[in-house]
N, C-alpha and C. Protein backbone atom coordinates (compact mmCIF):
# COMPACT_ATOMS: atom_id res chain seq x y z
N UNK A 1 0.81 -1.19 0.00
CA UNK A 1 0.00 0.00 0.00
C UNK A 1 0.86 1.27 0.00
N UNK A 2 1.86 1.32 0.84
CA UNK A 2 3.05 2.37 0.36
C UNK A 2 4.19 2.16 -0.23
N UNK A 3 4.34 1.67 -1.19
CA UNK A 3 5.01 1.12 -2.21
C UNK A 3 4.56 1.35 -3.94
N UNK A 4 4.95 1.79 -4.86
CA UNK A 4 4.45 1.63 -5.84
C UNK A 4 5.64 2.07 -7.16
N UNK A 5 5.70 0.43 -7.45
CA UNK A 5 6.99 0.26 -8.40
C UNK A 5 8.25 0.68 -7.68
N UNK A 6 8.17 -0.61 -6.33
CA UNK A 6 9.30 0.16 -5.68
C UNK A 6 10.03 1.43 -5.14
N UNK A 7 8.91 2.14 -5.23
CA UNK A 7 8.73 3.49 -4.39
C UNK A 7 8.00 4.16 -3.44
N UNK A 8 8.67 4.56 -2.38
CA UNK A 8 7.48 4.92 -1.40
C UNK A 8 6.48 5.86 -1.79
N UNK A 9 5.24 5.76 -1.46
CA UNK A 9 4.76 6.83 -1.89
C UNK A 9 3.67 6.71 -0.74
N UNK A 10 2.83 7.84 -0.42
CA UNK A 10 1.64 7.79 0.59
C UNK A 10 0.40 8.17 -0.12
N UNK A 11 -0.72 6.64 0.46
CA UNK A 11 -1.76 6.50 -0.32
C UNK A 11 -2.66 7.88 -0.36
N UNK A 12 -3.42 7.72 -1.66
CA UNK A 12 -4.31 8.69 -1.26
C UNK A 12 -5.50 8.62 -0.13
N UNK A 13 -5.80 7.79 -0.17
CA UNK A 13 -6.61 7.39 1.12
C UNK A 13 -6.06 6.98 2.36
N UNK A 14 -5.53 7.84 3.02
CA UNK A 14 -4.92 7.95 4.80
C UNK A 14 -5.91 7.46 5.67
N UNK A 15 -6.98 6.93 6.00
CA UNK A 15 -7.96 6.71 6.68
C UNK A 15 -7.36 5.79 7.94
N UNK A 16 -6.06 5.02 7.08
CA UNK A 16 -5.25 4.03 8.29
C UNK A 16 -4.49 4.96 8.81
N UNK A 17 -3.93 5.91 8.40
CA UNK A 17 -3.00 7.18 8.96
C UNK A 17 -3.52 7.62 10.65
N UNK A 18 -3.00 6.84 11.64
CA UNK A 18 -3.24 7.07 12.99
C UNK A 18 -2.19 7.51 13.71
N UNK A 19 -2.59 8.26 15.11
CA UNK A 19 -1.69 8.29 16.09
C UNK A 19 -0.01 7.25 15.98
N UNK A 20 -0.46 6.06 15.74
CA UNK A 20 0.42 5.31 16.34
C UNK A 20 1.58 5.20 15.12
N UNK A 21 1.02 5.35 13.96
CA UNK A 21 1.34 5.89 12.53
C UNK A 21 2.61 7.02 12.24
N UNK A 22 1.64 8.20 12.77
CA UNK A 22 2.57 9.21 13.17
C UNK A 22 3.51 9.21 14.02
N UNK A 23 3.80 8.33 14.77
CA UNK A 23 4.34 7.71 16.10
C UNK A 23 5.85 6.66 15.32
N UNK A 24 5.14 5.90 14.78
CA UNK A 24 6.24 5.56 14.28
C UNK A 24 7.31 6.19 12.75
N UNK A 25 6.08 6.86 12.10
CA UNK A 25 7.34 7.58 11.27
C UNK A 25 8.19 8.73 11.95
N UNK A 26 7.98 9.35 12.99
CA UNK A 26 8.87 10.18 14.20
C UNK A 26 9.76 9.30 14.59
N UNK A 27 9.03 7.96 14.62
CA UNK A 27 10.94 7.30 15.44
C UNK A 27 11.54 6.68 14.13
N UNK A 28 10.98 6.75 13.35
CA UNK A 28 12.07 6.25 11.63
C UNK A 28 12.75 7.55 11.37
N UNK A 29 12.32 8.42 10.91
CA UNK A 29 12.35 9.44 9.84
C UNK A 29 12.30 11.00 10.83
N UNK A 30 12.30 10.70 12.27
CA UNK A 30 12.23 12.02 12.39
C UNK A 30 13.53 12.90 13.72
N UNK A 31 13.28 14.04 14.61
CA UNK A 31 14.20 14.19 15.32
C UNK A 31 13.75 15.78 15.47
N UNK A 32 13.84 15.76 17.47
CA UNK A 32 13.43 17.09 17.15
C UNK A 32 14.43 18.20 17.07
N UNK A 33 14.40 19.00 16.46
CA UNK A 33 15.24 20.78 15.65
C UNK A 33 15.42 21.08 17.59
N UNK A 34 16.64 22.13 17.05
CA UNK A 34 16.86 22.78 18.62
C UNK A 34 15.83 24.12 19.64
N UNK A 35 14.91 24.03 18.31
CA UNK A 35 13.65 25.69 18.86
C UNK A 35 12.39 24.36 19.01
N UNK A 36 12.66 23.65 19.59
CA UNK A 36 11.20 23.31 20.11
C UNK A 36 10.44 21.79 18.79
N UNK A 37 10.76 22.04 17.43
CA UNK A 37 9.64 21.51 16.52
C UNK A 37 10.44 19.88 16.12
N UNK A 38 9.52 19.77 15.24
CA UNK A 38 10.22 18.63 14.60
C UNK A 38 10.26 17.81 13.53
N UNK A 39 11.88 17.78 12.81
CA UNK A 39 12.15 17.01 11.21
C UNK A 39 11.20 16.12 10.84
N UNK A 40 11.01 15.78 9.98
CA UNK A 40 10.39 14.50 9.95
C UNK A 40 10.81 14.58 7.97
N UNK A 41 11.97 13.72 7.95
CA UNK A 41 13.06 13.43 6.70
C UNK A 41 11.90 12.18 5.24
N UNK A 42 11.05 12.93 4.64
CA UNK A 42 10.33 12.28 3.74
C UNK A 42 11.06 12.36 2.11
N UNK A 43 12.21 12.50 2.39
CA UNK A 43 12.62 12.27 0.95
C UNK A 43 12.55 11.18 -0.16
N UNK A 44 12.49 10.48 0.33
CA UNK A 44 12.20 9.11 -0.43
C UNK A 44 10.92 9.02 -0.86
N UNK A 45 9.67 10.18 -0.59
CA UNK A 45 8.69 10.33 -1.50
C UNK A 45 8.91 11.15 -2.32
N UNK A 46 7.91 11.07 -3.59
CA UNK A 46 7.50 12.42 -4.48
C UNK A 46 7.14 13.50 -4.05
N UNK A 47 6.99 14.50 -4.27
CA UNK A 47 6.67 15.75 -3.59
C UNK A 47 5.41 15.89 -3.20
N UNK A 48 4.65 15.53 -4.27
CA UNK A 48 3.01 15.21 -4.06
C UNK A 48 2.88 14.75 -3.07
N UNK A 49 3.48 13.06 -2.54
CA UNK A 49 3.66 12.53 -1.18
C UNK A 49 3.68 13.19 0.00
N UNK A 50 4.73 13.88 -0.04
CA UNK A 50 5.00 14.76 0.93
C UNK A 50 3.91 16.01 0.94
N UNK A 51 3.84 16.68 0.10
CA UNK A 51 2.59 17.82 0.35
C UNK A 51 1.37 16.80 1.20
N UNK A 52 1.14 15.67 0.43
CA UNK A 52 0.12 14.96 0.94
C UNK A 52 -0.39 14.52 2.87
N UNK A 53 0.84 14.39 2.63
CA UNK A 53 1.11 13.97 4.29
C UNK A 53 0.99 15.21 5.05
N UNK A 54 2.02 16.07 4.95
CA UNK A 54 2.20 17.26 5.44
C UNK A 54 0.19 17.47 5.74
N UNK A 55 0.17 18.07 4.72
CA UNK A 55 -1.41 18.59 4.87
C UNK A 55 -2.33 17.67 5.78
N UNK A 56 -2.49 16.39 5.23
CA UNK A 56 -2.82 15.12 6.55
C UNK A 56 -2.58 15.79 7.98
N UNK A 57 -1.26 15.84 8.26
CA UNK A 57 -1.24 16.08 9.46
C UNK A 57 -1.67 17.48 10.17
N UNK A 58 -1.87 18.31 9.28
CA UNK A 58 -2.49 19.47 9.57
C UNK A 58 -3.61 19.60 9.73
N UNK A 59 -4.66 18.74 8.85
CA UNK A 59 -6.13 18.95 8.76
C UNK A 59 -6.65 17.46 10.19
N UNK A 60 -5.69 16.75 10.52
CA UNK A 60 -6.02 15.51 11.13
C UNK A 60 -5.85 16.13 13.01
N UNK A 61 -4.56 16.81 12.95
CA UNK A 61 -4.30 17.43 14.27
C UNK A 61 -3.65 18.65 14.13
N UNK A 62 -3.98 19.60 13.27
CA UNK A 62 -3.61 21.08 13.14
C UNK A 62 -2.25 21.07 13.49
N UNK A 63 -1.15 19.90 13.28
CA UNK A 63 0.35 20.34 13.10
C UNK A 63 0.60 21.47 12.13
N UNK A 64 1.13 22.93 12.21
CA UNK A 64 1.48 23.76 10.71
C UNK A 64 2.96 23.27 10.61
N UNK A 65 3.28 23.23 9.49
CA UNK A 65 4.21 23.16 8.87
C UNK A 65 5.47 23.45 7.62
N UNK A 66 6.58 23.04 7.54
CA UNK A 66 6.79 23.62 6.20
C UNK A 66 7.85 22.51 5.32
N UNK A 67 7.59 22.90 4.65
CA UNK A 67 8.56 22.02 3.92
C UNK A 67 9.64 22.48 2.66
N UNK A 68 10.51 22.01 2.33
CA UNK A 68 11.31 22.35 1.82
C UNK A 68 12.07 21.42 0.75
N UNK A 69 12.72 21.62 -0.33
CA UNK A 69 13.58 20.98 -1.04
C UNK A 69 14.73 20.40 -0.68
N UNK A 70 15.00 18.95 -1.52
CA UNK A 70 16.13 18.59 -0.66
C UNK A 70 17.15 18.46 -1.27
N UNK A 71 18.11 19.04 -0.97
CA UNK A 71 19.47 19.45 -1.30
C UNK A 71 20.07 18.30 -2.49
N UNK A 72 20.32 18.24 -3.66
CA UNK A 72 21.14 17.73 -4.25
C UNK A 72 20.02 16.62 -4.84
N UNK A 73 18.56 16.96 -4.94
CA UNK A 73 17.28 15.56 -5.44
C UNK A 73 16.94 16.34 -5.99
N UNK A 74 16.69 17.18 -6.80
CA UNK A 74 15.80 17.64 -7.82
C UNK A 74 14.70 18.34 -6.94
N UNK A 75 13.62 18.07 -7.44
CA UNK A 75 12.27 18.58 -7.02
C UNK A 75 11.59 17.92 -5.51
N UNK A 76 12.46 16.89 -5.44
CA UNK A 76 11.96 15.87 -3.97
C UNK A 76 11.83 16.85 -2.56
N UNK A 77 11.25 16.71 -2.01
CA UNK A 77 10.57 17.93 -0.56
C UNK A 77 10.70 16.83 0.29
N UNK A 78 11.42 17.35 1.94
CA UNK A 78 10.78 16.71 2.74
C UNK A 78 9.96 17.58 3.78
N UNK A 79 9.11 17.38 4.95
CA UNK A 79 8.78 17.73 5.63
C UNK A 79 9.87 18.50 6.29
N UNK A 80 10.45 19.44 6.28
CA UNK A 80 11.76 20.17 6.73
C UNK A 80 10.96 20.31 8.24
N UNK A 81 10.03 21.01 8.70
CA UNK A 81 9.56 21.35 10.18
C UNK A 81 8.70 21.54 10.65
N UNK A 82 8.08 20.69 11.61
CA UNK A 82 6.50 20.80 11.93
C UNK A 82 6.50 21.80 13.20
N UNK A 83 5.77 22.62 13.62
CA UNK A 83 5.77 23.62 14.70
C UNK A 83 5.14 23.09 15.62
N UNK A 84 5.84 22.68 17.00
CA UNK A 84 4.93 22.15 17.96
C UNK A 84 4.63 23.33 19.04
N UNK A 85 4.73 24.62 18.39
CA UNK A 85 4.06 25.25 19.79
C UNK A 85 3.07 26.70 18.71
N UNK A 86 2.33 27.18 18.76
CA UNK A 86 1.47 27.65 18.41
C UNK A 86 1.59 29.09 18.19
């Protein structure tokens, strides 16, 4: 389901996208920045992916966020920083 032709990608339908979800891509893929927020390294998706998610987690638990290009991949984005304080 996140796989396609050997690439990660995140489904369009998140409905399995839970707490425990978000939980574990923080302890794969993530680490928190020194002002409080936190990485969460999605390069290995398409950008679409990543917008996808990103927004997920915004509309699911109002994380804001931003994201950014990743150095030396072309057009690939990861989640560069989610803001955990308001």
């Amino acid at each position: 389901m996140f796989y396609l032709n050997g690439k990660k990608i995140v489904p369009v339908n998140l409905t399995l996208f839970t707490l425990l979800t978000l939980v574990h891509l923080l302890i794969q893929d993530g680490f928190f920045g020194i002002s409080g927020g936190i990485y969460i390294h999605t390069d290995a998706f398409f950008p679409e992916n990543t917008q996808r998610l990103a927004n997920e987690l915004f509309i699911r638990y109002g994380l804001s966020y931003s994201t950014t290009k990743v150095p030396r991949k072309g057009d690939e984005k990861r989640i560069f920083y989610i803001f955990t304080q308001n």
